[in-house]
Protein backbone atom coordinates (compact mmCIF):
# COMPACT_ATOMS: atom_id res chain seq x y z
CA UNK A 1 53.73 2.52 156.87
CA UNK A 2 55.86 5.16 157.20
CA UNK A 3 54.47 8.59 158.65
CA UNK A 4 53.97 11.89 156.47
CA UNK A 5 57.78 13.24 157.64
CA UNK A 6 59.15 10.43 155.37
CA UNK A 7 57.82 11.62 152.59
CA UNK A 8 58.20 15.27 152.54
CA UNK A 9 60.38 16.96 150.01
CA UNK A 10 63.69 17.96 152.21
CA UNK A 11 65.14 21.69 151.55
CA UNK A 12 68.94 21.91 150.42
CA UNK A 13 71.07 24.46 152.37
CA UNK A 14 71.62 26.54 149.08
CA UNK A 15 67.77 27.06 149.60
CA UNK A 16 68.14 28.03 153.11
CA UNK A 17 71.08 30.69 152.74
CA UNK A 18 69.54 32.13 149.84
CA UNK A 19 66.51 32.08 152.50
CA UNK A 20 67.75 34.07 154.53
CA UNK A 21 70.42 36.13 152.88
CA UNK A 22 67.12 37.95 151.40
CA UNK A 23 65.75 38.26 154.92
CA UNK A 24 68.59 40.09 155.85
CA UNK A 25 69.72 42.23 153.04
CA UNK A 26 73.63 40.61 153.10
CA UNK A 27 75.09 37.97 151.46
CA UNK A 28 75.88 34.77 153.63
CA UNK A 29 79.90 35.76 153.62
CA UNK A 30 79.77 39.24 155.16
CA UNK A 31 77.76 36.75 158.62
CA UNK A 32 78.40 33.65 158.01
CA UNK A 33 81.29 33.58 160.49
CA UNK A 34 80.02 36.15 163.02
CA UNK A 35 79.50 34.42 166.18
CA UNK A 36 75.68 34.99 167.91
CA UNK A 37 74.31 36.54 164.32
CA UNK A 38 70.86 35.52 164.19
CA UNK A 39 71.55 34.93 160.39
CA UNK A 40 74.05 32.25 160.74
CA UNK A 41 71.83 31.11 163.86
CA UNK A 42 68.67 30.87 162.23
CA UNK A 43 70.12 29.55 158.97
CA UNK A 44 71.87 26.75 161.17
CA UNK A 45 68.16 26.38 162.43
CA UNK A 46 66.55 26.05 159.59
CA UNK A 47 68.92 23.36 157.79
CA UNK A 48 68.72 21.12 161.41
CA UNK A 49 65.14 21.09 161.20
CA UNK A 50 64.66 20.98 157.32
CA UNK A 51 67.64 19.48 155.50
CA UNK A 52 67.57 15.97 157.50
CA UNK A 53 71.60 16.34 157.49
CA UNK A 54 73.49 15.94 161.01
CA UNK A 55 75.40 18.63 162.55
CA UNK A 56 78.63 17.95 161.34
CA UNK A 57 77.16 17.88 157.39
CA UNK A 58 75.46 21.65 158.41
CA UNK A 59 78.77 22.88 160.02
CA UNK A 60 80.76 21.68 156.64
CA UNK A 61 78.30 23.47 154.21
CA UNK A 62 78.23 26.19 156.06
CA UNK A 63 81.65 27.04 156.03
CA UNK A 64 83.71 24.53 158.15
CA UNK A 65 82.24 25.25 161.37
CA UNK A 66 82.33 22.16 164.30
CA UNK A 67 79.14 20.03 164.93
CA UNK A 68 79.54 21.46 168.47
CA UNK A 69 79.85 25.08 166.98
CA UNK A 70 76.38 24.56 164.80
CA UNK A 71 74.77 22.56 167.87
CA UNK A 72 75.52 25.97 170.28
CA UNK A 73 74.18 28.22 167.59
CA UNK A 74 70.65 26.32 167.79
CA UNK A 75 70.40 26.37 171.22
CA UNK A 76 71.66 30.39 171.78
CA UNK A 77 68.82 30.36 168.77
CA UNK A 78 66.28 28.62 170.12
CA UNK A 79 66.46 31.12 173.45
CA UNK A 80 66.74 34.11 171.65
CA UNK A 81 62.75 32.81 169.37
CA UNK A 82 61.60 32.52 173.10
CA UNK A 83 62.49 36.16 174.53
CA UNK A 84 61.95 37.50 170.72
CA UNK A 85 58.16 37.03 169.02
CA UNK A 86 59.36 38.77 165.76
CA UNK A 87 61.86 36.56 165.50
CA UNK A 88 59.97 33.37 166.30
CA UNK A 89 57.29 34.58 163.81
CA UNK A 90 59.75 35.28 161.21
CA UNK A 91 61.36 31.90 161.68
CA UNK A 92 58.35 29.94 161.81
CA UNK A 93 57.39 31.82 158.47
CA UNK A 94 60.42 30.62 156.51
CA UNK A 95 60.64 27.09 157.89
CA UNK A 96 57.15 26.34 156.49
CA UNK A 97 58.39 27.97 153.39
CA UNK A 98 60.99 25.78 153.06
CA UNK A 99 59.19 22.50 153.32
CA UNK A 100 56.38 23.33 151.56
C-alpha cells in the first residue's frame, strides 16, 4: 500500500507564483530572472518540494531557466532558511499551504 505522499493533492506552479507574488508585493516578471532573489528562490523551493515535477520541468515553467540553474537556487535557498528564522517560518507557512 502506498504511503500518505501518494495520495496527496500536488500544487501547480501557477499556485506557487501566485503564492508568492502576494508575499512579496511584485509580480513574478519584475524577479523572476534576478539571480539570489529569495522570490524566485523560494518559489523554485516550493514547486521542488510540492509540484512532484523534476528540475528541468520547474526551470521551463519558470521561465527557461537550466535544471542546474533551479537546483543552485534551492541550495543558496536552503542556506539562506538556516541563517534566516523569518524566512524559514515564512516558507514553512506557505509550503503547508500549498499542500493542504
Amino acid at each position: 500500500m502506498a504511503g500518505k505522499r501518494a495520495y496527496r493533492e500536488r500544487a501547480r506552479m501557477e499556485d506557487v507564483i501566485r503564492k508568492v507574488e502576494k508575499e512579496k508585493g511584485e509580480g513574478w516578471g519584475s524577479f523572476r530572472d534576478r539571480h539570489g532573489d529569495w522570490g524566485r528562490d523560494l518559489a523554485l523551493w516550493l514547486a521542488r518540494r510540492t509540484t512532484g515535477m523534476t528540475l528541468s520541468q520547474i526551470g521551463k515553467q519558470a521561465g527557461g531557466l537550466d535544471y542546474a540553474t533551479v537546483g543552485m537556487a534551492i541550495r543558496h535557498f536552503e542556506a539562506c532558511c538556516q541563517r534566516d528564522e523569518k524566512l524559514l517560518r515564512m516558507r514553512e507557512k506557505m509550503k503547508k499551504d500549498l499542500v493542504s
